[in-house]
Protein backbone atom coordinates (compact mmCIF):
# COMPACT_ATOMS: atom_id res chain seq x y z
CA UNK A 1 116.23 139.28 17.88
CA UNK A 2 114.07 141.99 19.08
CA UNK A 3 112.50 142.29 22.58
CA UNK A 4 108.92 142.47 22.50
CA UNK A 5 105.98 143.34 25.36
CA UNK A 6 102.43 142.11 25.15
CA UNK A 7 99.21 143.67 26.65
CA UNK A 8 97.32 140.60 26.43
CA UNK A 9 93.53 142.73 27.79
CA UNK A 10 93.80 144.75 24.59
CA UNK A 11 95.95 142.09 22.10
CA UNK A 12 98.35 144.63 21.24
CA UNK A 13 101.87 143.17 21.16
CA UNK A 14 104.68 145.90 20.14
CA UNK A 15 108.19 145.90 20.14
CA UNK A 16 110.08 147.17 23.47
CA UNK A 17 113.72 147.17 22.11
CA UNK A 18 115.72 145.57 19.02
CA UNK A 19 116.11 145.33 15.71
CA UNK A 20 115.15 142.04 14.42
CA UNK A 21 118.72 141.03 14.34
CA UNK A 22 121.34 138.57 16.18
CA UNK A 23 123.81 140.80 18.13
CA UNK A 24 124.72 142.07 20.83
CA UNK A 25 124.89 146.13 20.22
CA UNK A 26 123.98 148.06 22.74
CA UNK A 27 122.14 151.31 21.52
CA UNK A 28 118.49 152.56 21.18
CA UNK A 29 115.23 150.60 20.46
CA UNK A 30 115.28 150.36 17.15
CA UNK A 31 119.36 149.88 16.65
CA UNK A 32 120.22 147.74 19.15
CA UNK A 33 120.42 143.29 19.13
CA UNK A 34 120.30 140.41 21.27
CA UNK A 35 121.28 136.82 20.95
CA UNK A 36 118.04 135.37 22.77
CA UNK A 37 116.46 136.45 25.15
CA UNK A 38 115.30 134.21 27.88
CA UNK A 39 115.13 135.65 31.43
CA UNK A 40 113.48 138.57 32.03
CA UNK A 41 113.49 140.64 35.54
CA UNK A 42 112.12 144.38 36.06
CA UNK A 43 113.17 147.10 38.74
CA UNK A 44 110.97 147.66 41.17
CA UNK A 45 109.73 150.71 39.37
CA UNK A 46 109.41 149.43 36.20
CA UNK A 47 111.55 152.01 34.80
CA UNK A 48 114.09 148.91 34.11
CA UNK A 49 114.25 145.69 32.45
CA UNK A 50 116.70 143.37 33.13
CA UNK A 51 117.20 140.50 30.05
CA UNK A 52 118.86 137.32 30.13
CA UNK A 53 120.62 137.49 26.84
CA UNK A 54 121.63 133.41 26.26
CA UNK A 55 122.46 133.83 22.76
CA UNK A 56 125.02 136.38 23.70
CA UNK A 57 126.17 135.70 26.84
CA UNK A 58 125.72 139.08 28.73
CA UNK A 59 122.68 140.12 30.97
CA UNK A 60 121.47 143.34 29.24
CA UNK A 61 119.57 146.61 30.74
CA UNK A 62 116.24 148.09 28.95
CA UNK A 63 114.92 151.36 29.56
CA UNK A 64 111.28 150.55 29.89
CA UNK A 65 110.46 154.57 29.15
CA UNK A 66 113.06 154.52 25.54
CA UNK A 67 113.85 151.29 24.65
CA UNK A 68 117.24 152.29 25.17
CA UNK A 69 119.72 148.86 25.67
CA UNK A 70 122.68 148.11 27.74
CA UNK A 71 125.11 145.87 28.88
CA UNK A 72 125.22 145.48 32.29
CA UNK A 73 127.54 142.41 32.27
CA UNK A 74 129.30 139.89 30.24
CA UNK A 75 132.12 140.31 27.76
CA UNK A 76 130.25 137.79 25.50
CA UNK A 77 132.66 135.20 25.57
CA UNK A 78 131.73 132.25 26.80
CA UNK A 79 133.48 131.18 30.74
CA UNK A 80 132.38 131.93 34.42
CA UNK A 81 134.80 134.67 35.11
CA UNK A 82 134.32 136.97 38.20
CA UNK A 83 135.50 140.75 37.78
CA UNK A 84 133.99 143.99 36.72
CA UNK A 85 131.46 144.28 34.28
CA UNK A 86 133.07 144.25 31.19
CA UNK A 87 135.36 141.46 31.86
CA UNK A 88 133.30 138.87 33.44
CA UNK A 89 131.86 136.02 31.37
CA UNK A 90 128.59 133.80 31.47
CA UNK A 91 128.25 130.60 29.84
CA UNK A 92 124.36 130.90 29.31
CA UNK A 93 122.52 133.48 31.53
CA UNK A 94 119.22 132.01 31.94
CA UNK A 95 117.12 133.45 35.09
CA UNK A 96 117.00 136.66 36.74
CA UNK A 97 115.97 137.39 40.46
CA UNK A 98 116.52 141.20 41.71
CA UNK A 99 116.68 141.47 45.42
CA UNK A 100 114.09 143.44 47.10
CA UNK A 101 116.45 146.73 47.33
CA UNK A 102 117.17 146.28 43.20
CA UNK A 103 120.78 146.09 43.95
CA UNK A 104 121.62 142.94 43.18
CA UNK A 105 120.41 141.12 40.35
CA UNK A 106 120.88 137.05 40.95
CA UNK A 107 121.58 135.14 37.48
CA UNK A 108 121.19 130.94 36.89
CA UNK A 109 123.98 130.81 34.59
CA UNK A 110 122.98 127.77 33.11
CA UNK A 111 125.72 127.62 30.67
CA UNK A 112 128.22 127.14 33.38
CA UNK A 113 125.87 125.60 36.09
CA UNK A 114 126.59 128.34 38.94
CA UNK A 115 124.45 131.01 40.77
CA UNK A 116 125.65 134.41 39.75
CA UNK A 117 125.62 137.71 41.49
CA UNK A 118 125.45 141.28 39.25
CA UNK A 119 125.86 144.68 41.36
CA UNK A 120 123.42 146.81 39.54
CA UNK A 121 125.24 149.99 40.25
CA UNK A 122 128.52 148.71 38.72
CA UNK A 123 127.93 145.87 36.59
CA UNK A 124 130.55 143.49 38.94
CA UNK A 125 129.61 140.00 38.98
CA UNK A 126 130.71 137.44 41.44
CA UNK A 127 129.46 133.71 42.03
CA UNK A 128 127.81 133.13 45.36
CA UNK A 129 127.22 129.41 44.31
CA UNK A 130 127.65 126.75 42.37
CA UNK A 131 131.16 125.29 41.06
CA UNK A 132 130.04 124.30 37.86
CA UNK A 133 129.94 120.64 37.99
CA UNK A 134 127.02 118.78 37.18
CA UNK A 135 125.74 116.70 40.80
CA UNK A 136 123.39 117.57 43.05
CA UNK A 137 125.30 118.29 46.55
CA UNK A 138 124.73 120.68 48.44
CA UNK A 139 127.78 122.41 50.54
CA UNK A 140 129.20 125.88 51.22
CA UNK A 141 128.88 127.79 48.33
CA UNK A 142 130.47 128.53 45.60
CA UNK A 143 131.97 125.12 46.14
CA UNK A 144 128.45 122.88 46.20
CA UNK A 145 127.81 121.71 42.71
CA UNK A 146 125.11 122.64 40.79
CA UNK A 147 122.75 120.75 38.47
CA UNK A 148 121.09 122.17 35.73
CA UNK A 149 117.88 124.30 36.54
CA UNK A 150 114.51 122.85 35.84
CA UNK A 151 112.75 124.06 32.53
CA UNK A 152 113.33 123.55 28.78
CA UNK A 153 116.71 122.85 27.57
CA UNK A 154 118.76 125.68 25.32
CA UNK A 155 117.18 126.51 22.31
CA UNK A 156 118.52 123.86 18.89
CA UNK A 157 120.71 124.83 16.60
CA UNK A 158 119.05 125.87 13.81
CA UNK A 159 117.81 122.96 11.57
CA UNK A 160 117.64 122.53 7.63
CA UNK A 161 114.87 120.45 5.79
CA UNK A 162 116.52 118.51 3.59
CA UNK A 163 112.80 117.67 1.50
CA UNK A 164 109.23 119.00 1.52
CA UNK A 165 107.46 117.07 4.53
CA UNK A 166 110.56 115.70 6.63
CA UNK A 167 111.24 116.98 9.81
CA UNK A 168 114.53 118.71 11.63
């Protein structure tokens, strides 16, 4: 899918970054893909966008001033794996929180029901909470379980019409 921004004083809606298609390429605006985008988070500056990228299980980086796209984390497959940036996993990155400094960049991994933590400089992701069962304790983290965070649920599967007039 492609990433779009909307100016909603003047109406004008345009697209930021993508090509219309599901993927995950990284590359510039009008080459690169996404899965679905849900969470969005900007730097400080604006000079960055930060996308939750559910569909494809990787948080992704936008140049705001190209359209240029990134992967800052997330091998795509689908786990809760710690590590460097191109070997850690998300089940379903959701929500994005920057701290104040912009060097972290806190993801609700809603796939896999934990709290993640992205360096920004590097990419590494570790899990400050959550242990990816479904209850709602609280404890020392990462071990306190997690529930799943308030909002809509994942997008459906895509669904056929199997006549004029029924619905999915």
């Amino acid at each position: 899918g492609a990433w779009s921004s909307a100016v909603c004083s003047s109406a004008l809606v345009s697209t930021l970054a993508g090509d219309g298609l599901i993927g995950s390429d990284d590359g510039d605006a009008t080459s690169a893909s996404c899965g679905g985008p849900w969470g969005l988070a900007p730097t400080s500056d604006g000079s960055v966008l930060y996308v939750a990228d559910y569909g494809r299980r990787k948080v992704r980086a936008v140049v705001t001033a190209t359209g240029a796209v990134s992967t800052l984390a997330g091998d795509g497959l689908i786990g809760s794996d710690d590590g460097d940036a191109t070997s850690a996993s998300f089940g379903g990155p959701w929500g994005l929180a920057p701290t104040s400094d912009g060097s972290v960049l806190y993801v609700a991994d809603y796939g896999r029901r934990k709290v993640r933590a992205v360096a920004t400089a590097t990419g590494a992701v570790r899990t400050p909470a959550g242990d990816g069962l479904l209850a709602p304790d609280d404890g020392a983290p990462p071990s306190a379980p997690s529930g799943a965070p308030p909002g809509p649920p994942p997008p459906p599967a895509r669904c056929r019409r199997s006549g004029a007039g029924r619905p999915c």
